[in-house]
N, C-alpha and C. Protein backbone atom coordinates (compact mmCIF):
# COMPACT_ATOMS: atom_id res chain seq x y z
N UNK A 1 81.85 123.87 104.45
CA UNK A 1 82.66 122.78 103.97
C UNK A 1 82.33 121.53 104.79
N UNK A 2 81.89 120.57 104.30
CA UNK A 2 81.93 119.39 104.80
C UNK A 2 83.19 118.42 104.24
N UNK A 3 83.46 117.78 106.05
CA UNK A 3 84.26 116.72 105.94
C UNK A 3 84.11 116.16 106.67
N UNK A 4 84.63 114.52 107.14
CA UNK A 4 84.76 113.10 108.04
C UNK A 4 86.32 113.03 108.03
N UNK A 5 86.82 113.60 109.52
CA UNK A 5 88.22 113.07 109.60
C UNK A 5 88.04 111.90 110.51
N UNK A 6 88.39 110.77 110.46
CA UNK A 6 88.32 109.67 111.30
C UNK A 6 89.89 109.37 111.59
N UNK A 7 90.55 110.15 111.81
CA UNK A 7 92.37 109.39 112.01
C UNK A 7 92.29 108.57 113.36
N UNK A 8 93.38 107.98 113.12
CA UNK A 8 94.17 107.54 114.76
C UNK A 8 92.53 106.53 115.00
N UNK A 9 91.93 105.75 114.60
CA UNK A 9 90.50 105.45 115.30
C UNK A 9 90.88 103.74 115.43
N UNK A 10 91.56 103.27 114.82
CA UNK A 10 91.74 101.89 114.71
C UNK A 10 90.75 101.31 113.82
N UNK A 11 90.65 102.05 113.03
CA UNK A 11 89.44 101.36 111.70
C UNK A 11 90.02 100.38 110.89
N UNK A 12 89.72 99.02 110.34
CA UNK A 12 89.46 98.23 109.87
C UNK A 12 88.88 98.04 108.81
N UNK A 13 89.49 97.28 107.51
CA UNK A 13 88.09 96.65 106.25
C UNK A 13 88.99 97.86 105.31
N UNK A 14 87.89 98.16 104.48
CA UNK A 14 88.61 98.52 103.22
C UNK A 14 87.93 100.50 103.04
N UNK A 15 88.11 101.25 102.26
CA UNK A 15 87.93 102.12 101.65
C UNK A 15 86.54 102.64 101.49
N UNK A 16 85.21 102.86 102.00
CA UNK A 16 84.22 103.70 101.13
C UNK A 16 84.39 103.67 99.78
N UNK A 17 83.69 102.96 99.08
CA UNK A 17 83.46 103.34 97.87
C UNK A 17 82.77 104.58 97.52
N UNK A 18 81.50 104.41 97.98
CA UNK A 18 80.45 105.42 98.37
C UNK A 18 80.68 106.88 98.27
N UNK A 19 81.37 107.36 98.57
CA UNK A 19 80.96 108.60 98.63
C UNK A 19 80.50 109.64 98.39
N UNK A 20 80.23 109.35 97.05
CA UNK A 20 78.73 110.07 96.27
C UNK A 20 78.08 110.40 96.47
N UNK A 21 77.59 109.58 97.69
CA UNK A 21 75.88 109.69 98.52
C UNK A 21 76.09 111.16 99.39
N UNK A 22 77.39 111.99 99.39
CA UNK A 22 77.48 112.79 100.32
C UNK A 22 78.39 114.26 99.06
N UNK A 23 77.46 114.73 98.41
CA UNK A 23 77.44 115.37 97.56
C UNK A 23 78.17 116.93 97.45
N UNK A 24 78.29 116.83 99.18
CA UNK A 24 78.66 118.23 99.35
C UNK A 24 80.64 118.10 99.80
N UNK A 25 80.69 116.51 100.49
CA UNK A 25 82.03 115.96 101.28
C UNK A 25 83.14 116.77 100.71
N UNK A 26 83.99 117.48 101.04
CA UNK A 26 85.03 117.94 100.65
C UNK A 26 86.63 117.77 101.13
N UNK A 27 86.36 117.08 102.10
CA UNK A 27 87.74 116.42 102.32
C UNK A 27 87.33 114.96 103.41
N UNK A 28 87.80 113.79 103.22
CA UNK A 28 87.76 112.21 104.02
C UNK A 28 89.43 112.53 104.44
N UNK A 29 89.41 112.42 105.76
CA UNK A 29 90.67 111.92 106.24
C UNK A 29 90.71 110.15 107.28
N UNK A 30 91.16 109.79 106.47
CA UNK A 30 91.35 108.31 107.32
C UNK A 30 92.43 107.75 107.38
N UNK A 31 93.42 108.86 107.61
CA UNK A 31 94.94 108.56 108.35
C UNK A 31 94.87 107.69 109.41
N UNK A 32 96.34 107.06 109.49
CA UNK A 32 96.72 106.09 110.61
C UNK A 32 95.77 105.29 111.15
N UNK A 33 95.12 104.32 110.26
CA UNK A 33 94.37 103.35 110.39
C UNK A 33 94.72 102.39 110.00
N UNK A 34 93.46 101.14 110.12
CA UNK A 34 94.49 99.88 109.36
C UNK A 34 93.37 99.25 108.30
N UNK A 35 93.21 100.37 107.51
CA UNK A 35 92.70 100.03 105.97
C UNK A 35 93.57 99.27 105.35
N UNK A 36 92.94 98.51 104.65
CA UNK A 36 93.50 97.50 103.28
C UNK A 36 92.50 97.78 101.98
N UNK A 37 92.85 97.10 101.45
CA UNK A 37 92.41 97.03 99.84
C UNK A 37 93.15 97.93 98.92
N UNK A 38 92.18 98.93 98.20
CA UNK A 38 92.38 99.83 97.32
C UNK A 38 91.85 100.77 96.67
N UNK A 39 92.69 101.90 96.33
CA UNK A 39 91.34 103.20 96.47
C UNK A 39 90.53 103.27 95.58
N UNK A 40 89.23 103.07 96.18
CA UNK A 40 88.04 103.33 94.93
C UNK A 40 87.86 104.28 93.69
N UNK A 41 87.73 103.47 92.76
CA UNK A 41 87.66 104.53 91.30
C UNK A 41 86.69 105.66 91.47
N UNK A 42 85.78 104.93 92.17
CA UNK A 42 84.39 105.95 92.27
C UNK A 42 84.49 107.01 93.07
N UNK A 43 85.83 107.23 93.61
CA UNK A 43 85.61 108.62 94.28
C UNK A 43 86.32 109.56 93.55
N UNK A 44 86.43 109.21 92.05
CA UNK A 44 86.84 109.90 91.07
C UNK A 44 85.77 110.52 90.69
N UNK A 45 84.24 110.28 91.05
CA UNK A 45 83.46 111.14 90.70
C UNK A 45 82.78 112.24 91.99
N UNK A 46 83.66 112.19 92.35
CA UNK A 46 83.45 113.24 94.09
C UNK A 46 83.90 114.62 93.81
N UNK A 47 83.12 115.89 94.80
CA UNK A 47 84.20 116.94 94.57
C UNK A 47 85.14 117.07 95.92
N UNK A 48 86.02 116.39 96.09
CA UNK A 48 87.09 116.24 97.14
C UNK A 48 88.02 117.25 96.68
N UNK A 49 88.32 118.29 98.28
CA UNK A 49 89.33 118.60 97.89
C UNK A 49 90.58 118.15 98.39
N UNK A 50 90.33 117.59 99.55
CA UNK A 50 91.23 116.87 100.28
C UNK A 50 91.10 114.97 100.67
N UNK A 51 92.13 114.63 100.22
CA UNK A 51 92.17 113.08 100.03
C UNK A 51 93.35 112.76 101.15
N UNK A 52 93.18 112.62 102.40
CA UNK A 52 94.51 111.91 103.04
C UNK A 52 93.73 110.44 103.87
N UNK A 53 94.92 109.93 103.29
CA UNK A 53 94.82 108.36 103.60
C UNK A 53 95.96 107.68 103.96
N UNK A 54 96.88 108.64 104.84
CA UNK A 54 98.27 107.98 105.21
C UNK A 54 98.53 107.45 106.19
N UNK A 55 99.81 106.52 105.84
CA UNK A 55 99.56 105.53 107.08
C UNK A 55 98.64 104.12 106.82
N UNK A 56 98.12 103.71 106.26
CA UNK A 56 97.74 102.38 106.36
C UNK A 56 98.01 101.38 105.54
N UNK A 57 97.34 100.78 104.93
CA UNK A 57 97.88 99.26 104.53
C UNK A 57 97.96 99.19 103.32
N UNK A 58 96.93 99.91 102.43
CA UNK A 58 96.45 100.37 101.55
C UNK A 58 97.62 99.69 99.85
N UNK A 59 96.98 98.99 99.27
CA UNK A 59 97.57 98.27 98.02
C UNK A 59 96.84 98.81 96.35
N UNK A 60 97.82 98.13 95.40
CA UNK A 60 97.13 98.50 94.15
C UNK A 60 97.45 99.67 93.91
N UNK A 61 97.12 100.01 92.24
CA UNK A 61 97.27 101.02 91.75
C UNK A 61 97.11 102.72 92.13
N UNK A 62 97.24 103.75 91.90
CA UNK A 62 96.05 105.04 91.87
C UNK A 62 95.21 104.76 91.08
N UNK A 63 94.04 104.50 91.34
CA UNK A 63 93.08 104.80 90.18
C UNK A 63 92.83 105.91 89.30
N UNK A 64 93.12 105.48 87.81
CA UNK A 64 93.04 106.78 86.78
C UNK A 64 92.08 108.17 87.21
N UNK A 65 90.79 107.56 87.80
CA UNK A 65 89.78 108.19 87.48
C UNK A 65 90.05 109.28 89.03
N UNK A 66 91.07 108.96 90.05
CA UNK A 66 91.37 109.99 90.58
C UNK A 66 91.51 111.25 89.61
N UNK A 67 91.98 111.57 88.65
CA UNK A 67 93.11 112.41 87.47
C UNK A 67 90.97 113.25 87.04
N UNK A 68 90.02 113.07 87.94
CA UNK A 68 89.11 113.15 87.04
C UNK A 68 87.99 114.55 88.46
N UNK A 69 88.92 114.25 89.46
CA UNK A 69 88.51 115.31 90.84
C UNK A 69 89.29 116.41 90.35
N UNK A 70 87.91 117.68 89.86
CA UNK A 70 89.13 118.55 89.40
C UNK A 70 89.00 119.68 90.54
N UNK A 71 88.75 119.01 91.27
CA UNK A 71 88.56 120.33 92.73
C UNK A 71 89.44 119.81 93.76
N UNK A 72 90.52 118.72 93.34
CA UNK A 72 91.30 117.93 94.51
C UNK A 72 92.60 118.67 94.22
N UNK A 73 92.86 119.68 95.81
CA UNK A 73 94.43 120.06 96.08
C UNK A 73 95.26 119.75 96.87
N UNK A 74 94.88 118.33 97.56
CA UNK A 74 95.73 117.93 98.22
C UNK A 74 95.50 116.32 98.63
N UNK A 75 96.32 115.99 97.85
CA UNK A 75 96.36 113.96 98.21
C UNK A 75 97.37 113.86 98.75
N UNK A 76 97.21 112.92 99.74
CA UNK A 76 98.01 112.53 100.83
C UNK A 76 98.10 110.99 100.95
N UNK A 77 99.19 110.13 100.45
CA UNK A 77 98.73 108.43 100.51
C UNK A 77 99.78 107.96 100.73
N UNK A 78 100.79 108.49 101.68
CA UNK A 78 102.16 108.22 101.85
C UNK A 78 101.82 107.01 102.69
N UNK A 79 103.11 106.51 102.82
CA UNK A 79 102.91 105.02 104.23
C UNK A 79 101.84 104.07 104.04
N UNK A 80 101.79 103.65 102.82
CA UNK A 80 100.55 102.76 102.11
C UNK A 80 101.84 101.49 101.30
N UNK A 81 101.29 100.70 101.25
CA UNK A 81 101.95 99.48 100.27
C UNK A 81 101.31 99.95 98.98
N UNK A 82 101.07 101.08 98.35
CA UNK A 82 100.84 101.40 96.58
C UNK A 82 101.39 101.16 95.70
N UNK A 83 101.36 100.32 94.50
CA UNK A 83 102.07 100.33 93.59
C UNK A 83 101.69 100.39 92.32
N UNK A 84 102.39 100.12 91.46
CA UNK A 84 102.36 100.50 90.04
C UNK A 84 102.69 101.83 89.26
N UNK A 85 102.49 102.33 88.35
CA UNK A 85 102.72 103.68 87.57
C UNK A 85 102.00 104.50 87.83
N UNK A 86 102.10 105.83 87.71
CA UNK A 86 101.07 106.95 88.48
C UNK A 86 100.64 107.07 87.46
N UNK A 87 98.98 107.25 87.09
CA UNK A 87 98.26 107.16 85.74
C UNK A 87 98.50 108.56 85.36
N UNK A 88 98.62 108.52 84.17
CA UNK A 88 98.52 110.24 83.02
C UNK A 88 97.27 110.79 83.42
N UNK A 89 96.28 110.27 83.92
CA UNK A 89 95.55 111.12 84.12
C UNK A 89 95.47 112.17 85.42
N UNK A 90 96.53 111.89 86.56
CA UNK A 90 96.50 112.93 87.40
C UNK A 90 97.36 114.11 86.76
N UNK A 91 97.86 114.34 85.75
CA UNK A 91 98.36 115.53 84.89
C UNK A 91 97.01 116.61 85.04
N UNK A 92 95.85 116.08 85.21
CA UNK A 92 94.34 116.96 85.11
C UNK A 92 94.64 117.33 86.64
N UNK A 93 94.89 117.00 87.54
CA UNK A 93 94.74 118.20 88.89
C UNK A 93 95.59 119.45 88.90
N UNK A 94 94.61 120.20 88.20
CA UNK A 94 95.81 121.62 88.27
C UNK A 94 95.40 122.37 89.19
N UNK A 95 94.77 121.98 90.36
CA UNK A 95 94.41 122.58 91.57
C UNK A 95 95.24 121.99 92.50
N UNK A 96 96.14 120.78 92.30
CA UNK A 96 97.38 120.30 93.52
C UNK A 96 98.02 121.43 94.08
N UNK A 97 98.07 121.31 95.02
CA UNK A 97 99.14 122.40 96.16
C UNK A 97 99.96 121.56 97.01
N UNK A 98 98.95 120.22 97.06
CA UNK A 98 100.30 119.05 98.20
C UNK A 98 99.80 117.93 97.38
N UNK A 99 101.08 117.44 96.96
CA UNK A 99 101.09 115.70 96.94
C UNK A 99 102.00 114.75 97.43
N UNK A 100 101.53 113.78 98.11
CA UNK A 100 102.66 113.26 99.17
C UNK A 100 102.30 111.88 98.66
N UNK A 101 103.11 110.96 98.08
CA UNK A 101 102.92 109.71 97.71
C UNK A 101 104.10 108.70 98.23
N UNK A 102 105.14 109.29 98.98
CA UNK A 102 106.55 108.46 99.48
C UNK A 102 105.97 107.50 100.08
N UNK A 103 106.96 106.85 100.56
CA UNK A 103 106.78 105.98 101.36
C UNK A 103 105.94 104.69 100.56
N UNK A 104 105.71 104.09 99.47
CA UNK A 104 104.99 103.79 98.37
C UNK A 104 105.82 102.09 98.00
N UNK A 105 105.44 101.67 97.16
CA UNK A 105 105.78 100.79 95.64
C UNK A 105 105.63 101.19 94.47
N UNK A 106 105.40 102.13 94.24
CA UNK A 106 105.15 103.02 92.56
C UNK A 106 106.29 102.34 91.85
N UNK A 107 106.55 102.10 90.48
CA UNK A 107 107.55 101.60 89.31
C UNK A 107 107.14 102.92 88.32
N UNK A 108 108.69 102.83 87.78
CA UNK A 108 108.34 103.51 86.61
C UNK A 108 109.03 104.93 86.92
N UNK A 109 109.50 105.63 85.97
CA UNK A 109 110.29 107.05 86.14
C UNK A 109 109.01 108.11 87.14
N UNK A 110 109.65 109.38 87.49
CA UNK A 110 109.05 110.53 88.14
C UNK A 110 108.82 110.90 86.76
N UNK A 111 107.15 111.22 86.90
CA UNK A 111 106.23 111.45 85.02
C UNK A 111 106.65 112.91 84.85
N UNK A 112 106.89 113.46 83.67
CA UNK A 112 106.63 114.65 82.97
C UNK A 112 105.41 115.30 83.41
N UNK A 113 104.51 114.46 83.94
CA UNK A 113 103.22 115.32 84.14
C UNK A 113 103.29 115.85 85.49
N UNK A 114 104.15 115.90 86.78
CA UNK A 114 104.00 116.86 87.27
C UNK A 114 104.13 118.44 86.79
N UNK A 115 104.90 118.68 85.79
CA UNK A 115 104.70 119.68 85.02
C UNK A 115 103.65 120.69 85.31
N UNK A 116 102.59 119.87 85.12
CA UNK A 116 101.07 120.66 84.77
C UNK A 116 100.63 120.75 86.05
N UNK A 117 101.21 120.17 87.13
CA UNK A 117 100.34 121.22 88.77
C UNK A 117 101.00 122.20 88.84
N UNK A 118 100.43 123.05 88.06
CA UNK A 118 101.26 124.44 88.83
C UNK A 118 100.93 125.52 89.52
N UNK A 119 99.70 125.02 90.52
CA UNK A 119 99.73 125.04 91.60
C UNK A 119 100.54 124.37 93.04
N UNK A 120 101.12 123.58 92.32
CA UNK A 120 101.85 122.95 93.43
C UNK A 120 102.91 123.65 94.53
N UNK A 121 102.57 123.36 96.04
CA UNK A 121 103.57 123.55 96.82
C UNK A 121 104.27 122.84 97.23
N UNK A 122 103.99 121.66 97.72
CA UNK A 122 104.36 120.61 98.62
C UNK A 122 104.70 119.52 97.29
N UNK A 123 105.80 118.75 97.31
CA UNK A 123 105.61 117.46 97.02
C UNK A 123 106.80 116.75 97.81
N UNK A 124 106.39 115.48 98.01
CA UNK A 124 106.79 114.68 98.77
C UNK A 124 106.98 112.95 97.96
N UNK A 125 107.72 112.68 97.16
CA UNK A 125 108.07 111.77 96.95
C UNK A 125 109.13 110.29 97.51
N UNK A 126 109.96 110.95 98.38
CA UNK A 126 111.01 110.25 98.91
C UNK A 126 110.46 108.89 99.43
N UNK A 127 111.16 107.62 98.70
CA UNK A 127 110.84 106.54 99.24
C UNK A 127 109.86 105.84 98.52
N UNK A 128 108.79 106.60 96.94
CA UNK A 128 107.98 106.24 96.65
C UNK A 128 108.00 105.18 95.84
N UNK A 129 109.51 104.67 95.81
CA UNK A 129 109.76 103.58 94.43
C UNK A 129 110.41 104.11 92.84
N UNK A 130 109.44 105.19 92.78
CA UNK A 130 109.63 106.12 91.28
C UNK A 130 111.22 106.22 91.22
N UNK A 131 111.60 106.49 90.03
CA UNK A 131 113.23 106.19 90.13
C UNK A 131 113.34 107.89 88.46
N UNK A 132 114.25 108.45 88.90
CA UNK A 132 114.87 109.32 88.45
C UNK A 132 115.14 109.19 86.93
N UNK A 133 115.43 110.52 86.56
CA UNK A 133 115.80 111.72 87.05
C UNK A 133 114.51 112.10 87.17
N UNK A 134 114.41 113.77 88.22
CA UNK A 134 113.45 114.36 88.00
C UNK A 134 113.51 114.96 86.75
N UNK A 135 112.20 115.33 86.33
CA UNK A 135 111.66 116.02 84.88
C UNK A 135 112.45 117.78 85.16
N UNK A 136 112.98 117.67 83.87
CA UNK A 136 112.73 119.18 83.79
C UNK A 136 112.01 120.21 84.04
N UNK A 137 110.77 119.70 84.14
CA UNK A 137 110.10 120.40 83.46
C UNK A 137 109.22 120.95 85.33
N UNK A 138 109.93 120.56 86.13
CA UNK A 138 109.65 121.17 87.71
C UNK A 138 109.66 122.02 87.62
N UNK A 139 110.87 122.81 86.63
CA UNK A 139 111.25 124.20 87.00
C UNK A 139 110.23 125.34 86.72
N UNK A 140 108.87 124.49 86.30
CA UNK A 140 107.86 125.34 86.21
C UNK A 140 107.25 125.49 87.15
N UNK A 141 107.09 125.07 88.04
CA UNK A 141 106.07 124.90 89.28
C UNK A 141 106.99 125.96 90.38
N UNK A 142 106.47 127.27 89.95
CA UNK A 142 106.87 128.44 90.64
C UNK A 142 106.34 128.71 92.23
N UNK A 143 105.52 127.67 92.32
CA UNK A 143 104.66 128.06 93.57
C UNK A 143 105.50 126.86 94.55
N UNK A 144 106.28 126.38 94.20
CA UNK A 144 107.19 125.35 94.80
C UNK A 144 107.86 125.85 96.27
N UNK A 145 107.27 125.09 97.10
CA UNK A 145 108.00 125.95 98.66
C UNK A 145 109.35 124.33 99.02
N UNK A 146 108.37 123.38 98.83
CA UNK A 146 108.68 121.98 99.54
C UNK A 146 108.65 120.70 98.95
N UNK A 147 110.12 120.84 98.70
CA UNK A 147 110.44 119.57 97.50
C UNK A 147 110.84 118.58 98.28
C-alpha cells in the first residue's frame, strides 16, 4: 500500500491536483495544515482509499467527481471552511466505513443518499451546517458503530 501522510508539517498553498502521476497512492493525509483553496476534481480519478484533509482552511464545494473513487472508505474533511450541498454523486461510495464532514458550511438537508453506504461505520456530521431531519433511511446502515 502506498501512501504520503504529511500532517502537523505547517504546509502551505493549495491541494495536489496531481495525483494521478502516482498510480498505486492509496491514502494522502494532509491533516492539520494550512491548506487553502479546494479539493481537486481530479483526484476523482485516483484509487484512494483514504482521503483525510482535516483541519485546514480548505473552501468550496465537494467535488462531484469525488462520488467517482470507488475504492474510497474513508474521507475525512472535518475543520475545513466547506460549503455548499453534498453532490448525489457520493451515494456511489459503497465502500465508506468513515465519513467525517462536521465542523463544515455544507447547506441543504442530511441527503437520502447516505442510505447507500452500507458499509458505513463512523459518521460524523455535527457542526457540518446540513440541517435535519436525519433520513430514514440510516436505519439501514447495519454496520453503524458511531453516529
Amino acid at each position: 500500500m502506498d501512501h504520503r501522510v504529511l500532517k502537523t508539517q505547517d504546509l502551505e498553498g493549495s491541494l495536489p491536483q496531481d495525483l494521478g502521476r502516482f498510480p498505486y497512492l492509496q491514502e494522502i493525509d494532509l491533516s492539520r495544515n494550512y491548506l487553502n483553496g479546494t479539493i481537486p476534481a481530479e483526484w476523482g480519478a485516483t484509487p484512494l482509499a483514504t482521503i483525510s484533509i482535516i483541519g485546514n482552511r480548505l473552501t468550496g464545494p465537494i467535488p462531484k467527481e469525488i462520488g467517482n473513487i470507488s475504492t474510497l472508505a474513508n474521507f475525512t474533511v472535518e475543520f475545513n471552511q466547506l460549503s455548499g450541498v453534498l453532490p448525489p454523486e457520493l451515494g456511489n461510495l459503497t465502500r465508506l466505513e468513515k465519513i467525517r464532514i462536521g465542523d463544515n458550511s455544507f447547506t441543504g438537508q442530511i441527503p437520502n443518499l447516505i442510505q447507500k453506504w452500507t458499509n458505513l461505520e463512523k459518521l460524523v456530521i455535527q457542526g457540518s451546517g446540513l440541517s435535519g431531519p436525519i433520513p430514514s433511511g440510516i436505519a439501514l446502515l447495519e454496520k453503524m458503530v458511531d453516529l
